[in-house]
Each structure stands twice: as structure tokens, then as C-alpha cells.
C-alpha atoms as a PDB file:
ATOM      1  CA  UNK A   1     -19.606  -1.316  15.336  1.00  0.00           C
ATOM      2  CA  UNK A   2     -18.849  -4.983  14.834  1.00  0.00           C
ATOM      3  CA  UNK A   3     -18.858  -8.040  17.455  1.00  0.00           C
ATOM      4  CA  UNK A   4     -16.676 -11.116  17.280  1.00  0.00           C
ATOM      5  CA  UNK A   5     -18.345 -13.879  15.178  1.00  0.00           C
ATOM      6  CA  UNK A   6     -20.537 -11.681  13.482  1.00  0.00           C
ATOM      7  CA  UNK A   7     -21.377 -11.947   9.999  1.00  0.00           C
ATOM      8  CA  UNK A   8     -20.818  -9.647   7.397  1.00  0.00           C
ATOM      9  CA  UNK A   9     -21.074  -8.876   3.860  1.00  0.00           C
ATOM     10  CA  UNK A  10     -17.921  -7.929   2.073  1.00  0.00           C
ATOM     11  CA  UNK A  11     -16.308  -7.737  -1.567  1.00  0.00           C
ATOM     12  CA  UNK A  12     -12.493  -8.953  -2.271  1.00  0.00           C
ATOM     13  CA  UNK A  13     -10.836  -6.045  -3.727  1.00  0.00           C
ATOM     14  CA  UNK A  14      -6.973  -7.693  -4.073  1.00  0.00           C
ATOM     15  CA  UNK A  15      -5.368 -10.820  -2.651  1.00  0.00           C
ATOM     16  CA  UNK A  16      -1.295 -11.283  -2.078  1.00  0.00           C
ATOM     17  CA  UNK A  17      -0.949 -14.958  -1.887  1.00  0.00           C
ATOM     18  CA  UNK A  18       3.251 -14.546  -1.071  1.00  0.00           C
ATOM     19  CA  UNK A  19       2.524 -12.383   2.012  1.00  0.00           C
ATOM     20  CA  UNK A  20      -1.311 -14.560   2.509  1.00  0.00           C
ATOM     21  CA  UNK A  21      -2.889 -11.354   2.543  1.00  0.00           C
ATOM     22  CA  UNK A  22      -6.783 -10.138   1.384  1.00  0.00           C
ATOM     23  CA  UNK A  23      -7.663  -6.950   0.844  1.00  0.00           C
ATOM     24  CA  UNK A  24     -11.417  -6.420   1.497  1.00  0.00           C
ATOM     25  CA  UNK A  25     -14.158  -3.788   1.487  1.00  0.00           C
ATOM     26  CA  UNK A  26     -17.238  -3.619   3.582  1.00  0.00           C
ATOM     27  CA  UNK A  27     -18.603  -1.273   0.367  1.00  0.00           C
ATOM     28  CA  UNK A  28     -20.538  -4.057  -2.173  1.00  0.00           C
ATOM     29  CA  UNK A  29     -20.307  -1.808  -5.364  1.00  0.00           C
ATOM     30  CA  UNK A  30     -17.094  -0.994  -6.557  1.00  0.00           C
ATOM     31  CA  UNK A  31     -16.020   2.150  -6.823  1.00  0.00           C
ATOM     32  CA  UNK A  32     -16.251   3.941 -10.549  1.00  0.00           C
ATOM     33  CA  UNK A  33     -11.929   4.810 -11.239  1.00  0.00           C
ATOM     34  CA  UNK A  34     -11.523   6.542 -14.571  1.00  0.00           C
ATOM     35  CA  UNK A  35      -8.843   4.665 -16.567  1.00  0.00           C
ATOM     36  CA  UNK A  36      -6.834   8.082 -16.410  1.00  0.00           C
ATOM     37  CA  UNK A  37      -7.128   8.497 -12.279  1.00  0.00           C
ATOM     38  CA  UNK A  38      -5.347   4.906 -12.031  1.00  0.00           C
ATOM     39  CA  UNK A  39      -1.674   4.669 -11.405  1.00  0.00           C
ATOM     40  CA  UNK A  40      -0.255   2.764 -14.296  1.00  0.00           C
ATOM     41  CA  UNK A  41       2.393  -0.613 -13.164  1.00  0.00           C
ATOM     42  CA  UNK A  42       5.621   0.885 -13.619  1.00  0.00           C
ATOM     43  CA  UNK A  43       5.221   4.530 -12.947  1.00  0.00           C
ATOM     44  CA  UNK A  44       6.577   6.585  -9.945  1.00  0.00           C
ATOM     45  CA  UNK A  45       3.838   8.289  -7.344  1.00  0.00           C
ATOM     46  CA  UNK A  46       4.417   9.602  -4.046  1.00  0.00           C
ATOM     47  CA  UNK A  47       2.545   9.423  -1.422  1.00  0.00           C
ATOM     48  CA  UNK A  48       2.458   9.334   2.798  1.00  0.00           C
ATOM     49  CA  UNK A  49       1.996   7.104   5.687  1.00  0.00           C
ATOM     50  CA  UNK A  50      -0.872   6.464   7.374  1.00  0.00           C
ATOM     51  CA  UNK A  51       0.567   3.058   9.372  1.00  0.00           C
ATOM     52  CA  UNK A  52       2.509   0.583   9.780  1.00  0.00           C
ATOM     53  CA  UNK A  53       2.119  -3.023   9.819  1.00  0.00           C
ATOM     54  CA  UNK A  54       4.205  -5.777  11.193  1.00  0.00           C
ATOM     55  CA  UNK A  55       4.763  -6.463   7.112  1.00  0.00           C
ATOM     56  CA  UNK A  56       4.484  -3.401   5.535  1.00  0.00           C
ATOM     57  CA  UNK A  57       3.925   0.485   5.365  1.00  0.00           C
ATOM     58  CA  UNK A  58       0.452   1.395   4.405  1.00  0.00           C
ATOM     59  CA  UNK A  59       0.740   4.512   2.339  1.00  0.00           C
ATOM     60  CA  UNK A  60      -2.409   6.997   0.828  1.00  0.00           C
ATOM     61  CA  UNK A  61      -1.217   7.536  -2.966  1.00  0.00           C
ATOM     62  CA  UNK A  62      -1.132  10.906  -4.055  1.00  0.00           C
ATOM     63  CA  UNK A  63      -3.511  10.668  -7.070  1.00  0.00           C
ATOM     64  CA  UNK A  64      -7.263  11.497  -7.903  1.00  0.00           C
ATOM     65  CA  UNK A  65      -8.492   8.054  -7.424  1.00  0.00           C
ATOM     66  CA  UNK A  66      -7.182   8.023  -3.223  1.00  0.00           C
ATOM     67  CA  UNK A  67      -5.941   5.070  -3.553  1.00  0.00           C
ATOM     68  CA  UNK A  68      -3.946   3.064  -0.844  1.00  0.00           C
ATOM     69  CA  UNK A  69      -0.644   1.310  -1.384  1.00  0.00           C
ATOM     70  CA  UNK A  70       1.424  -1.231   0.600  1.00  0.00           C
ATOM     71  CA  UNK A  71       5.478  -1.151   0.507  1.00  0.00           C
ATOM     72  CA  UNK A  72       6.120  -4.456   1.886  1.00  0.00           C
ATOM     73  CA  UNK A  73       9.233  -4.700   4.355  1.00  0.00           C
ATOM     74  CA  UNK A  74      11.618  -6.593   1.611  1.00  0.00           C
ATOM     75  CA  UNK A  75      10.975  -3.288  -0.589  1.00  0.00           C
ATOM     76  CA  UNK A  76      12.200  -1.093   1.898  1.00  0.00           C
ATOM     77  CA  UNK A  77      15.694  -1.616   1.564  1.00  0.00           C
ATOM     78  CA  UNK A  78      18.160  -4.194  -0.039  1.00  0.00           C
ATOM     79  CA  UNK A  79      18.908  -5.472   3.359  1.00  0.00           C
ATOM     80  CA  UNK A  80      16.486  -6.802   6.108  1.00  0.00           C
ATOM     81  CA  UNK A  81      18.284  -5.093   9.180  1.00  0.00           C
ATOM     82  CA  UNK A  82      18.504  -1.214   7.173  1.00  0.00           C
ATOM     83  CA  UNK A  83      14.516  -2.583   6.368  1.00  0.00           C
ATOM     84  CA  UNK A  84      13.897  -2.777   9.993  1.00  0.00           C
ATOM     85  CA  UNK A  85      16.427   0.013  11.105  1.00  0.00           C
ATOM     86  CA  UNK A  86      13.997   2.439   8.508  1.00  0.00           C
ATOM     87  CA  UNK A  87      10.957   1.037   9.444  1.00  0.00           C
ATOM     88  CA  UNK A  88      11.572   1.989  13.121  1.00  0.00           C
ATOM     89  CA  UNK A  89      12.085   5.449  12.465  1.00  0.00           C
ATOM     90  CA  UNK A  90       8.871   5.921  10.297  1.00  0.00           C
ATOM     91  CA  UNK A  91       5.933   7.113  11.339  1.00  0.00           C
ATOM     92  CA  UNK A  92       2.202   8.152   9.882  1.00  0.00           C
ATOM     93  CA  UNK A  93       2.520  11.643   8.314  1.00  0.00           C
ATOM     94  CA  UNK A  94       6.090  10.947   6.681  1.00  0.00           C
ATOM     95  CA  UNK A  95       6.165  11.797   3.027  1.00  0.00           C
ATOM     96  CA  UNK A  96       7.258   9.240   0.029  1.00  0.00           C
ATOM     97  CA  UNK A  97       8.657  11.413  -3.325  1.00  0.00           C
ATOM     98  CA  UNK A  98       9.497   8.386  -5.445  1.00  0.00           C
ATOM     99  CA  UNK A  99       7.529   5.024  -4.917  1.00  0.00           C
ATOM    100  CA  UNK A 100       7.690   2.819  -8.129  1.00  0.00           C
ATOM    101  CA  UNK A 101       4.355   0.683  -8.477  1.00  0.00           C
ATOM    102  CA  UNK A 102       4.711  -3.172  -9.200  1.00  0.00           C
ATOM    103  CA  UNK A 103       1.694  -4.179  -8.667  1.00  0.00           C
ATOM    104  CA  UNK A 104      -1.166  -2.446 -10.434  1.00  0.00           C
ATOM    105  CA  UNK A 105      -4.816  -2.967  -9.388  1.00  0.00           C
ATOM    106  CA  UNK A 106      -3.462  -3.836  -5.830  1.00  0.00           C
ATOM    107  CA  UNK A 107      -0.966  -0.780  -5.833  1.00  0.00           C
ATOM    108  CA  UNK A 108       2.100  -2.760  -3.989  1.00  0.00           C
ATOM    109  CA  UNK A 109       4.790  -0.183  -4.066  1.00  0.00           C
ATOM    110  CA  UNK A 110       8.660   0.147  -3.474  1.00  0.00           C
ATOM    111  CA  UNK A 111      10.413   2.714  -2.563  1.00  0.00           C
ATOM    112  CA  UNK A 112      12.828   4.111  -4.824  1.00  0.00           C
ATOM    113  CA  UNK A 113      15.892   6.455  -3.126  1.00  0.00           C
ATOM    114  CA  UNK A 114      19.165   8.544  -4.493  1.00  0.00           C
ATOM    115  CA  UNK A 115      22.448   7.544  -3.445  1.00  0.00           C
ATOM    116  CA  UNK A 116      24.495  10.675  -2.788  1.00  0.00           C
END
């Protein structure tokens, strides 16, 4: 669809400066997002995988707006190796019950677990 070095017209829709990330979109009018569809900063979602990044775990939020969400590797766990060690074992189609949002507009996510 695209070549190397071609040009194309885009619209920022987030930016993580910590991670030197930009979110873009190849659609030039923003999507209309009722205030009620959006999740609110603070308030738990689930949601599932659909990849994985050397940096983080792209998720699709379970909500009426489809939104997409990003649990960055230092949210995974309190430790970098169980990070990695849970990382390796996830794959697209697992299912999130309790991610917490921290970042709302951008939906960055971590994910919250139970100790037993």
C-alpha cells in the first residue's frame, strides 16, 4: 500500500515523550467519541491482546468507543525479570479483567492482579 520515502498525510492522535513514542492516524478527521463512550483516568476496563511490542502490550479496550490501549513493560509487574517472564508467555487473544487507566486520552494502562 505504501513505499519507503513516500509521503503521506497523517494526524497526531497521542505522543509518550518517556517511551519517545507517537501515536498517529492515516484518518484526517477525528473520530466523534461521546463523552460517556470514553474511559475515564482512573477507572478499571478490561480488555485483550492484539500484540506485542518490544515495549509494551497493545490491548483493544472493551468499551463502545474501540479504543486501543498500551500496558507498557514497567506496568506489567513490580519487577523487570517477572515483566519479561509474563510477557513471554502472552500472546494476542489473552484476556485482561482488571486494567487501571493512567493515562486518559492516550489510554496507557496497567495491569492490576489479586494476590492469593
Amino acid at each position: 500500500m505504501f513505499h519507503v520515502g513516500q509521503v503521506v498525510k497523517c494526524r497526531v492522535t497521542g505522543s509518550s515523550p518517556a517511551s519517545r513514542h507517537v501515536n498517529l492516524s492515516l484518518q484526517m478527521r477525528p473520530v466523534r467519541i461521546s463523552e460517556d463512550d470514553m474511559v475515564k483516568l482512573g477507572s478499571i476496563v478490561s480488555g485483550v491482546v492484539e500484540g506485542l511490542t518490544s515495549s509494551a502490550v497493545v490491548i483493544n479496550v472493551n468499551s463502545k468507543a474501540h479504543l486501543k490501549g498500551m500496558i507498557f513493560n514497567e506496568h506489567l509487574a513490580d519487577h523487570h525479570e517477572r515483566a519479561a517472564l509474563l510477557k513471554s508467555i502472552l500472546k494476542p487473544g489473552y484476556k485482561f479483567d482488571q486494567l487501571l487507566v493512567l493515562v486518559q486520552g492516550l489510554v496507557f494502562l496497567a495491569w492490576l492482579f489479586k494476590l492469593l
